[in-house]
Protein backbone atom coordinates (compact mmCIF):
# COMPACT_ATOMS: atom_id res chain seq x y z
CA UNK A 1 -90.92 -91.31 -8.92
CA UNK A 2 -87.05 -91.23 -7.51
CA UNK A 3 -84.73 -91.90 -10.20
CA UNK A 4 -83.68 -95.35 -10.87
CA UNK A 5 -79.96 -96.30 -8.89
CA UNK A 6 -77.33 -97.69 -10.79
CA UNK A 7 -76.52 -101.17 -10.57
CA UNK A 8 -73.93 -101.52 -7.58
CA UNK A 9 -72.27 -104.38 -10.07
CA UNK A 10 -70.00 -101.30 -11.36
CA UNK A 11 -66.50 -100.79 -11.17
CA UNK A 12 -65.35 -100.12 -8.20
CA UNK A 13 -62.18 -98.12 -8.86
CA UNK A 14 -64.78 -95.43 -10.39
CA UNK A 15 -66.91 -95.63 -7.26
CA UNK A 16 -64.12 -95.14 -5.19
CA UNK A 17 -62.94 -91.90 -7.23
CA UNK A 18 -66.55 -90.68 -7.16
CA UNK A 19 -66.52 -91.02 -3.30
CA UNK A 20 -62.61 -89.18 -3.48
CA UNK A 21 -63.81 -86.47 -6.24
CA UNK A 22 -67.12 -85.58 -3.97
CA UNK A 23 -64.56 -85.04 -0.87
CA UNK A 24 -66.88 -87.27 0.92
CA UNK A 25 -64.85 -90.56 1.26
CA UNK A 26 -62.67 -88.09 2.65
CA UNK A 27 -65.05 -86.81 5.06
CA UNK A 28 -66.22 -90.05 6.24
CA UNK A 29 -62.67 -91.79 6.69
CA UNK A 30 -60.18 -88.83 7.75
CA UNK A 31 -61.36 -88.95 11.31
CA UNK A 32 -59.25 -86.32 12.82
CA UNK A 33 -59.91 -84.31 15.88
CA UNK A 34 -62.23 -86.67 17.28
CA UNK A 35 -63.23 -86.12 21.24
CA UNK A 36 -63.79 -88.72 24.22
CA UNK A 37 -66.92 -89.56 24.69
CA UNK A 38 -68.68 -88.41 27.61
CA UNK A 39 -68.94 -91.42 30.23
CA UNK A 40 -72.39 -90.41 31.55
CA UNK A 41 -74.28 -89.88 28.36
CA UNK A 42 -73.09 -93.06 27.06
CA UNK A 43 -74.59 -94.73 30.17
CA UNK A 44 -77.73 -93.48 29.85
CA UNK A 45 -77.62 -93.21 25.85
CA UNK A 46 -77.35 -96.85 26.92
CA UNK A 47 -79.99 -97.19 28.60
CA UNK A 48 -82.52 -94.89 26.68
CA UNK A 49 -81.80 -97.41 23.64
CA UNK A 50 -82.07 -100.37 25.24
CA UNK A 51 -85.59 -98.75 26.29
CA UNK A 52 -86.36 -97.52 22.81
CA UNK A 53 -85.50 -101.78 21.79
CA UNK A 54 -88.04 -102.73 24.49
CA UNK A 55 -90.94 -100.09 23.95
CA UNK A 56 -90.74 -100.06 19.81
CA UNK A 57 -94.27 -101.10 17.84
CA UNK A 58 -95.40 -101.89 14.58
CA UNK A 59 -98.45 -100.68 12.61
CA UNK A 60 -99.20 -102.55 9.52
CA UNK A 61 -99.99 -100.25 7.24
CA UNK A 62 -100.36 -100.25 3.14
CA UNK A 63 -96.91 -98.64 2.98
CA UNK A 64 -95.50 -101.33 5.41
CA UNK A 65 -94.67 -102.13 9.36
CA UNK A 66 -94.36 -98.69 10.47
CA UNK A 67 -91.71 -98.88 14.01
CA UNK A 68 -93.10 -96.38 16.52
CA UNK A 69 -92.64 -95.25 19.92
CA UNK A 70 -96.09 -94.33 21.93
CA UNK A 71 -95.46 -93.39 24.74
CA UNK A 72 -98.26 -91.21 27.36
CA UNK A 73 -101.53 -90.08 27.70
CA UNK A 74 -103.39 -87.04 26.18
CA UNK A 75 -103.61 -85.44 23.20
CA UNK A 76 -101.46 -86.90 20.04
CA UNK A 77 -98.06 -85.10 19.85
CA UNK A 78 -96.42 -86.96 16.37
CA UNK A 79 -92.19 -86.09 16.44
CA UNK A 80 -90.65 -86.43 13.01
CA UNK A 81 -86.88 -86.97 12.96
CA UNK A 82 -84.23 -86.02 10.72
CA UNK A 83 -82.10 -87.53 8.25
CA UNK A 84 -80.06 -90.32 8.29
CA UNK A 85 -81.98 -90.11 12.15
CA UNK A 86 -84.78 -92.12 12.97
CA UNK A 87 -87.56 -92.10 16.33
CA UNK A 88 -84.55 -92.12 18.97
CA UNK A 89 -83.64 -88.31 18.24
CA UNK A 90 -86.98 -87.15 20.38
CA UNK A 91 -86.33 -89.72 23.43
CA UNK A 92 -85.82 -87.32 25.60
CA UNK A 93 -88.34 -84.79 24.27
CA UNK A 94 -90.57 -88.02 24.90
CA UNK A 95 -89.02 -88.33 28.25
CA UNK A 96 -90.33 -85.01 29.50
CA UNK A 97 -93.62 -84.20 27.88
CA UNK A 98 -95.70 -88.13 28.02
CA UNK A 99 -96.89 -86.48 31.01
CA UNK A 100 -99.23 -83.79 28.61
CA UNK A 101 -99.33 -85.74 25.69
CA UNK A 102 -99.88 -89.47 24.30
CA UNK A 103 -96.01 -89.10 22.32
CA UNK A 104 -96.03 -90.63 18.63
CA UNK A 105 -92.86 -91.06 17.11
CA UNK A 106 -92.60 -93.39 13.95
CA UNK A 107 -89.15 -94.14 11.70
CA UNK A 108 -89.67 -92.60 8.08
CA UNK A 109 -89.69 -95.51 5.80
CA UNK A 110 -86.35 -96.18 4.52
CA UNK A 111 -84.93 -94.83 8.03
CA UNK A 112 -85.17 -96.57 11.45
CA UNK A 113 -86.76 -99.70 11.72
CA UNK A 114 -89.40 -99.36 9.60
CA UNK A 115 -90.47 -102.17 7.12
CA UNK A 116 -91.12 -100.50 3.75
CA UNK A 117 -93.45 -102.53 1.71
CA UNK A 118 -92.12 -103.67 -1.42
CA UNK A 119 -92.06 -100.85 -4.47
CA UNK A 120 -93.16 -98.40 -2.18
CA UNK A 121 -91.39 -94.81 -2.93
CA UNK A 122 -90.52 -93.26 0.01
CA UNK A 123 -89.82 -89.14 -0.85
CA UNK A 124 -91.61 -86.41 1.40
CA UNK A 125 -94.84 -87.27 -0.34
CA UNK A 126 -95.15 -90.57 0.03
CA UNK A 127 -93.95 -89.96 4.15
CA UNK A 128 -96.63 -87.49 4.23
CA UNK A 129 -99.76 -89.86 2.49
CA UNK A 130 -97.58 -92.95 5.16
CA UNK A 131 -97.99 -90.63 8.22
CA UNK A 132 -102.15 -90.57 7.57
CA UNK A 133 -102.32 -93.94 7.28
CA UNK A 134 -100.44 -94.40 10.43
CA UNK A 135 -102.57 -92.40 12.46
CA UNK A 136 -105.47 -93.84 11.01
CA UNK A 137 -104.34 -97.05 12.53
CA UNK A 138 -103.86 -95.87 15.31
CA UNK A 139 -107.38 -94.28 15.48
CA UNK A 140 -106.19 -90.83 16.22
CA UNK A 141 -107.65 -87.62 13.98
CA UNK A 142 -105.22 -84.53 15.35
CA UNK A 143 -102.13 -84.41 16.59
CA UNK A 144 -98.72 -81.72 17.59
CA UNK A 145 -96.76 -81.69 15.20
CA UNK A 146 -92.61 -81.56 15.96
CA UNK A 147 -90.18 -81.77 13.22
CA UNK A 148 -86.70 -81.40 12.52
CA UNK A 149 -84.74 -81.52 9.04
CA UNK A 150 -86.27 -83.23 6.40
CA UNK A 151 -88.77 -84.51 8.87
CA UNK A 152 -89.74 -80.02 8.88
CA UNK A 153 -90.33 -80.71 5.64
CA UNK A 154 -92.59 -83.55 5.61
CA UNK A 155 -94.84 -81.41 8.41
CA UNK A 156 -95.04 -78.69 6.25
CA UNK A 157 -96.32 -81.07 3.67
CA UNK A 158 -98.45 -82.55 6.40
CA UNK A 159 -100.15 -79.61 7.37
CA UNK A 160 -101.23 -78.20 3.94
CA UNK A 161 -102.18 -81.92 2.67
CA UNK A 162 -104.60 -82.43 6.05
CA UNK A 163 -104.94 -79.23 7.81
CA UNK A 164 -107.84 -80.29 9.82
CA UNK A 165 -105.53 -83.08 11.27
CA UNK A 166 -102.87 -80.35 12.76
CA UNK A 167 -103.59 -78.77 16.29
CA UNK A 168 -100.21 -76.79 16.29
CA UNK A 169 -96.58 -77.02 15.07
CA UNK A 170 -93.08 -76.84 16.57
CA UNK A 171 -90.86 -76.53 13.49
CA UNK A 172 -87.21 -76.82 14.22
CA UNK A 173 -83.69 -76.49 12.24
CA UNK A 174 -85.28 -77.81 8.27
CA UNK A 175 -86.10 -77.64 4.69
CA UNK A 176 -87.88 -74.06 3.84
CA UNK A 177 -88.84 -73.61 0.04
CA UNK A 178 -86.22 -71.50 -0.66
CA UNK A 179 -83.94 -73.39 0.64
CA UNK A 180 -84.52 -76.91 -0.74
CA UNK A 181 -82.55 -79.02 -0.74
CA UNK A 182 -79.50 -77.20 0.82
CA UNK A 183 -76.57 -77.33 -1.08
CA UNK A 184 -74.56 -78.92 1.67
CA UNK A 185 -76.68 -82.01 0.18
CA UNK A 186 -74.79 -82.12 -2.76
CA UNK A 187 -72.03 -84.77 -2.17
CA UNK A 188 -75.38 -86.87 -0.83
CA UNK A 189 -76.91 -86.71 -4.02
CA UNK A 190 -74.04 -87.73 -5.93
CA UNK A 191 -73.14 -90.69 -4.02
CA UNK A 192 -76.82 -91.49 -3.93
CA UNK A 193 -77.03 -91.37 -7.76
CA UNK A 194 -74.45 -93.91 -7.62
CA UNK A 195 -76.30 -96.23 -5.52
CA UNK A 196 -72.94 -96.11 -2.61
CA UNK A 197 -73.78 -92.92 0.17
CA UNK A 198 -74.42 -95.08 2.74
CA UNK A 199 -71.17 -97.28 1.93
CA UNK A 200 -68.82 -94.05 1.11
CA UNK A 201 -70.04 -92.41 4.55
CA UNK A 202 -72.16 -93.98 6.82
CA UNK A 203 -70.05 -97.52 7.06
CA UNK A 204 -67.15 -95.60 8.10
CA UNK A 205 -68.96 -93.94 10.73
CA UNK A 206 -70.64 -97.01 12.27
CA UNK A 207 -67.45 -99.00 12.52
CA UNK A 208 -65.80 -96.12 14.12
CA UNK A 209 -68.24 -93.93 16.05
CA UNK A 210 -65.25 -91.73 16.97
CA UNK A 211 -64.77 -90.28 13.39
CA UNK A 212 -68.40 -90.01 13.51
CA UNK A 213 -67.54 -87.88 15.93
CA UNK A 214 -65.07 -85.87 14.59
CA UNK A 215 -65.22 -82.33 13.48
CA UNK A 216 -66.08 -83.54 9.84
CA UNK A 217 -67.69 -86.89 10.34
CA UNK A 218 -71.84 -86.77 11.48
CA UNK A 219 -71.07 -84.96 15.11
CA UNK A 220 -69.10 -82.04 14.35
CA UNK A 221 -71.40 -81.34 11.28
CA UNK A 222 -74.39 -81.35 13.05
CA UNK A 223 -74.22 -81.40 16.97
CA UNK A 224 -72.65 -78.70 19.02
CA UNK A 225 -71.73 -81.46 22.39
CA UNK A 226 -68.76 -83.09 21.05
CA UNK A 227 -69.42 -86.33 22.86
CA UNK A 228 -72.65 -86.64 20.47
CA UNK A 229 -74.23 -88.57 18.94
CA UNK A 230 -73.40 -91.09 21.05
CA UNK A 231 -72.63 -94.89 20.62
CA UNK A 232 -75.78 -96.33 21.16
CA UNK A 233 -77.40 -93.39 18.70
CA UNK A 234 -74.88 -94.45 16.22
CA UNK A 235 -76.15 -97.72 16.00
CA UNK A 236 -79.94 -96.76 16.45
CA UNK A 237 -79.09 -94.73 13.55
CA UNK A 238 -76.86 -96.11 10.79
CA UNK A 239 -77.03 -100.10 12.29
CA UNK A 240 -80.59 -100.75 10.26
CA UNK A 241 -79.47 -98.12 7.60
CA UNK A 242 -76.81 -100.92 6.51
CA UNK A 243 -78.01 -103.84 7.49
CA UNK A 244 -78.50 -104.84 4.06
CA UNK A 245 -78.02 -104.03 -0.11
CA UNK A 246 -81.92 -103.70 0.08
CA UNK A 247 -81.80 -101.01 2.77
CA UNK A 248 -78.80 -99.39 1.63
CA UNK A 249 -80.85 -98.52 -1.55
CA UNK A 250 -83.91 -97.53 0.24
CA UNK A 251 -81.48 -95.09 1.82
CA UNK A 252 -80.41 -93.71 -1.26
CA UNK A 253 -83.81 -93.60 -2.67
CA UNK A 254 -84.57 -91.37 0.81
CA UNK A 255 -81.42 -89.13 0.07
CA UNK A 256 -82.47 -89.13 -4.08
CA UNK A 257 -86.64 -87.71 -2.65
CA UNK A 258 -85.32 -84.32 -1.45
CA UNK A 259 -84.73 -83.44 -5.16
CA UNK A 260 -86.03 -81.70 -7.04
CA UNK A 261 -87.31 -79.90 -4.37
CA UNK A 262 -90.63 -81.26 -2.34
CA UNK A 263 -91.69 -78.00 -1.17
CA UNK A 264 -91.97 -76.44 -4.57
CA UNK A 265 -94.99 -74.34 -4.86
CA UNK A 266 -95.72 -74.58 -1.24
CA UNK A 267 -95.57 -71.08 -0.53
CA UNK A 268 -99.31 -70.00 -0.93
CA UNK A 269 -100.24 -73.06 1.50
CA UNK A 270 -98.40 -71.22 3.66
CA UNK A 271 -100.02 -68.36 3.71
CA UNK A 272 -102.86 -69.24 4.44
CA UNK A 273 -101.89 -72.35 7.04
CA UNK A 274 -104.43 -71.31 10.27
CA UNK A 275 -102.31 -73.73 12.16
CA UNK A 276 -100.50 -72.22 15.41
CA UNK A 277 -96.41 -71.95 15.19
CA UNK A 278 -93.32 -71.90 17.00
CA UNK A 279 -89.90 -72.08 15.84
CA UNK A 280 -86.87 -72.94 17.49
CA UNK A 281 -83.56 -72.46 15.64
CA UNK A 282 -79.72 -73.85 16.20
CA UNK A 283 -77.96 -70.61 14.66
CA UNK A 284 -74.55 -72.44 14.13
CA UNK A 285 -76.23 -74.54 11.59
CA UNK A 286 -74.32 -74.62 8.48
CA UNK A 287 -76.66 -77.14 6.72
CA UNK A 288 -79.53 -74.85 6.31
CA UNK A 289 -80.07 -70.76 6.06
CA UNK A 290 -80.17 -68.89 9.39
CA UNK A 291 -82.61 -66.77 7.69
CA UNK A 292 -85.03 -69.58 7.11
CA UNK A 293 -87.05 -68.71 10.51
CA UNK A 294 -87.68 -65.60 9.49
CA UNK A 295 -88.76 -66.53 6.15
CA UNK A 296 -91.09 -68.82 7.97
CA UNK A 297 -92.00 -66.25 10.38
CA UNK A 298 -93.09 -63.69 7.82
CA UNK A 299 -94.81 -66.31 5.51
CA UNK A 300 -96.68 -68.31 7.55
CA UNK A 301 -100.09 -66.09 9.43
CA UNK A 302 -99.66 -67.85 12.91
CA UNK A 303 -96.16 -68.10 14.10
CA UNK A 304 -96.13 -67.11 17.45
CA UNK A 305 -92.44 -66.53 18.12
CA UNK A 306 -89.09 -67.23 17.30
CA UNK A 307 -86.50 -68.70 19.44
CA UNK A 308 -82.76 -69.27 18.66
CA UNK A 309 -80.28 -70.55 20.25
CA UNK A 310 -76.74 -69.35 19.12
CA UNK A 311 -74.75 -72.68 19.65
CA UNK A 312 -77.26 -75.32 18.32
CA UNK A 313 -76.63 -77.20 15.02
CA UNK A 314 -79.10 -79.44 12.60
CA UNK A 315 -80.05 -81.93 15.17
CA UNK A 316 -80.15 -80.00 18.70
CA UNK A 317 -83.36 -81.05 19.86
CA UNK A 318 -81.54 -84.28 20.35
CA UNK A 319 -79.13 -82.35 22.95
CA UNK A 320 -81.44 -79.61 24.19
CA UNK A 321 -84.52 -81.88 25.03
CA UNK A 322 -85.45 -79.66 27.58
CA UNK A 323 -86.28 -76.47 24.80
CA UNK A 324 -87.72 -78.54 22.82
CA UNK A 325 -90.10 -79.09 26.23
CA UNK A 326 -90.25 -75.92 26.92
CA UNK A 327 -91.50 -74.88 23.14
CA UNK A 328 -93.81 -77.31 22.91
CA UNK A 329 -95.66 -76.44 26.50
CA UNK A 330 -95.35 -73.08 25.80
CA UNK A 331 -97.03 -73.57 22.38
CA UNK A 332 -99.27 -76.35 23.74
CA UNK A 333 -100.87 -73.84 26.85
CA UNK A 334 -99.22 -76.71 29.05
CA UNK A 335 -97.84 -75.69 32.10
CA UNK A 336 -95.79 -75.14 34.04
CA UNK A 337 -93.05 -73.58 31.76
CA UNK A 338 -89.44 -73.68 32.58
């Protein structure tokens, strides 16, 4: 079980100096820095979410509505976003591999636009035991897996708890064991604990998407393109996020689930985890290690190769769709490779 949030009746002169003391209110306000968007990918950002709006399902599950994009024909291929992300990071991974593969992406619960049944706990665990129950619904038994962030770490998870269920996985920038949480989750966890993260950093950023954009607001953390995330991402992302008190505190209760650590102990699963690898790594990441893929690489019997790509952050597979294409055909036997 996450731990209980305060009540958000407290004083809020203490919140506010919690935010200041965490240099996170900072972070989310002092905008600084922050670059013009790029007129063409907000066009089709545009677009693709107006699309994502149109083409979004819901599977009633135990655990709640479950949103989801599917999207082709073929074998399952189930993308798990990051975090505070939801099912509109892999749109245009979708975009160029429905033509191989019948794409699944769902929103975590507490993320996206997921309904979250009431009391239901919602930490890597609880994704993992959703995610069967999704596919169940959806009558498929094996899928591809594709992860980024704490969505790597809910895979891993995945792919120990149901082995049989995982054809292959495409693990990108996330959680290894060593190396979670990251510390550069810290400030989260603090403001989390408070029951006020997505107030002290995410509000700022949705009501001005260009200090989102800034070198220290969401972008410059964890995109390399300046003119990203877009708009229209920022409001696919944070919009439901704060929508309302109860979703606020689901997204604290998300933040609160990556400690202590999920992937404790998950080392000897590793080992012996038959199922066939590739990773793809941003190597200007400063969330997680750049020596996690080779951690992976050594642990894990099956990796088949490691790619990295010197300028990527956290969340390039949002900005380097066509890699994350390329990786998954490659690892897939789907040709023709770029």
């Amino acid at each position: 079980m996450t731990r209980p949030l305060p009540s958000r009746s407290g004083d809020l002169d203490r919140r506010r100096w919690l935010a200041a003391a965490c240099g996170v209110a900072a972070l989310a306000v002092i905008g600084g820095g922050a670059h013009a968007l790029n007129l063409s990918d907000a066009e089709a950002d545009t677009a693709a979410a107006r699309r994502h709006d149109r083409e979004r399902r819901f599977a009633s599950t135990r655990f709640g509505r479950i949103a989801h994009i599917d999207r082709g024909q073929g074998p399952a291929a189930l993308f798990l976003h990051g975090f505070p992300l939801s099912s509109f990071q892999w749109r245009g991974a979708i975009d160029r591999l429905s033509d191989v593969r019948r794409c699944l992406a769902p929103d975590f619960m507490a993320l996206g636009r997921t309904e979250v049944a009431p009391g239901q706990g919602v930490t890597p665990q609880d994704q993992v035991a959703m995610l069967a129950a999704f596919l169940d619904v959806l009558s498929v038994d094996s899928v591809d897996l594709v992860a980024n962030d704490s969505g790597g770490a809910v895979a891993q998870l995945f792919a120990i708890c149901y082995p049989r269920r995982v054809r292959t996985m495409l693990l990108t920038n996330c959680d290894v064991e060593p190396d979670s949480p990251p510390a550069a989750l810290q400030p989260v966890f603090e403001l989390a604990y408070a029951g006020i993260w997505p107030d002290a950093w995410l509000e700022p950023w949705l009501k001005d998407k260009a200090k989102a954009r800034a070198a220290d607001g969401l972008g410059g953390m964890c995109f390399s393109n300046p003119a990203h995330p877009t708009d229209a991402a920022i409001e696919q992302y944070l919009g439901p996020i704060l929508s309302s008190l109860e979703r606020k505190d689901l997204a604290n209760r998300y933040a609160l689930g990556l400690k202590p650590n999920p992937l404790a102990g998950i080392e000897t699963g590793l080992r012996n985890c038959a199922v066939p690898t590739r990773i793809v790594w941003g190597m200007s990441d400063t969330i997680f290690s750049a020596a996690n893929p080779d951690y992976l690489a050594r642990l894990m019997p099956k990796v088949e190769g490691v790619r990295r790509i010197a300028e990527a952050k956290l969340f390039f597979p949002e900005e380097y769709p066509d890699i994350i294409a390329e990786e998954a055909r490659r690892l897939w036997r789907e040709g023709p490779v770029a």
